[in-house]
Protein backbone atom coordinates (compact mmCIF):
# COMPACT_ATOMS: atom_id res chain seq x y z
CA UNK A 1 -25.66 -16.58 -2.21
CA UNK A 2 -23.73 -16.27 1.21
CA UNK A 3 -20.93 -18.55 0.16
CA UNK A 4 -20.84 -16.76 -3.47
CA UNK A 5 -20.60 -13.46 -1.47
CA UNK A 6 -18.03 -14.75 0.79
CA UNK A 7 -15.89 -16.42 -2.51
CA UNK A 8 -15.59 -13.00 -4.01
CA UNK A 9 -15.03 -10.71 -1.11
CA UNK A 10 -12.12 -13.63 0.67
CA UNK A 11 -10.94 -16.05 -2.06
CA UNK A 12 -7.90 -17.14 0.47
CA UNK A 13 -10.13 -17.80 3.28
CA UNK A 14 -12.54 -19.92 0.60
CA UNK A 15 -9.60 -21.57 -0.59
CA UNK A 16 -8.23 -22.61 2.87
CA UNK A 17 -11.52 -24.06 4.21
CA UNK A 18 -11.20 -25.66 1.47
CA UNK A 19 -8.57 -27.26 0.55
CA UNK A 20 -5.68 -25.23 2.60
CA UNK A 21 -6.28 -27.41 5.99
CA UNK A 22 -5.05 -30.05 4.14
CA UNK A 23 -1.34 -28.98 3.75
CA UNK A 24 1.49 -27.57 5.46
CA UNK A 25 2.55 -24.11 5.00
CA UNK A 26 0.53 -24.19 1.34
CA UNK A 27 -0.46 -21.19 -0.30
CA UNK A 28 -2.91 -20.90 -3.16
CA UNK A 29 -1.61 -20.14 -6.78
CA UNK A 30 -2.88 -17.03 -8.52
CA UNK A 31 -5.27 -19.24 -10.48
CA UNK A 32 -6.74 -20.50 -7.52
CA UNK A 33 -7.84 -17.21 -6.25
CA UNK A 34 -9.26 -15.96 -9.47
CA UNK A 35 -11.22 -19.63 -9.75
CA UNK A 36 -12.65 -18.92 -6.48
CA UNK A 37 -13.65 -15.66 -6.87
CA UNK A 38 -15.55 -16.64 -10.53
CA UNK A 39 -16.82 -19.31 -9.13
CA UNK A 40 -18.58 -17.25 -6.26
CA UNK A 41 -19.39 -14.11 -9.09
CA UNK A 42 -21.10 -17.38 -10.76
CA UNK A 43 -23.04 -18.61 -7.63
CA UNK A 44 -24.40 -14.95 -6.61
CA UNK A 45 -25.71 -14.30 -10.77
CA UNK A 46 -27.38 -17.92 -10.09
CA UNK A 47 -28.65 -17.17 -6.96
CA UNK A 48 -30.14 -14.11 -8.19
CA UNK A 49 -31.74 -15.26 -11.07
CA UNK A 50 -33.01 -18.13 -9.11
CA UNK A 51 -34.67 -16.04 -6.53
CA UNK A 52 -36.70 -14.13 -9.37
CA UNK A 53 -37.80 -17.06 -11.39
């Protein structure tokens, strides 16, 4: 749930540790960002509904 929270509040940051530290002077599309930040939304409804089960 942490990382989910963390997706959706800091995409670029998730996206950096990631896959960023890998290139030079890269920058993450638009795409990118919005993947990151549904696949955290995703993680923290999982999370959630794993928790109550």
């Amino acid at each position: 749930m942490g990382i989910g929270i963390l997706s959706i509040a800091s995409p670029r940051s998730v996206w950096y540790l990631s896959y960023g530290w890998h290139y030079k002077d890269a920058e993450p599309s638009d795409l990118a960002l919005f993947a990151n930040r549904a696949g955290g939304a995703l993680a923290v409804v999982l999370a959630v509904i794993i928790f109550f089960m």
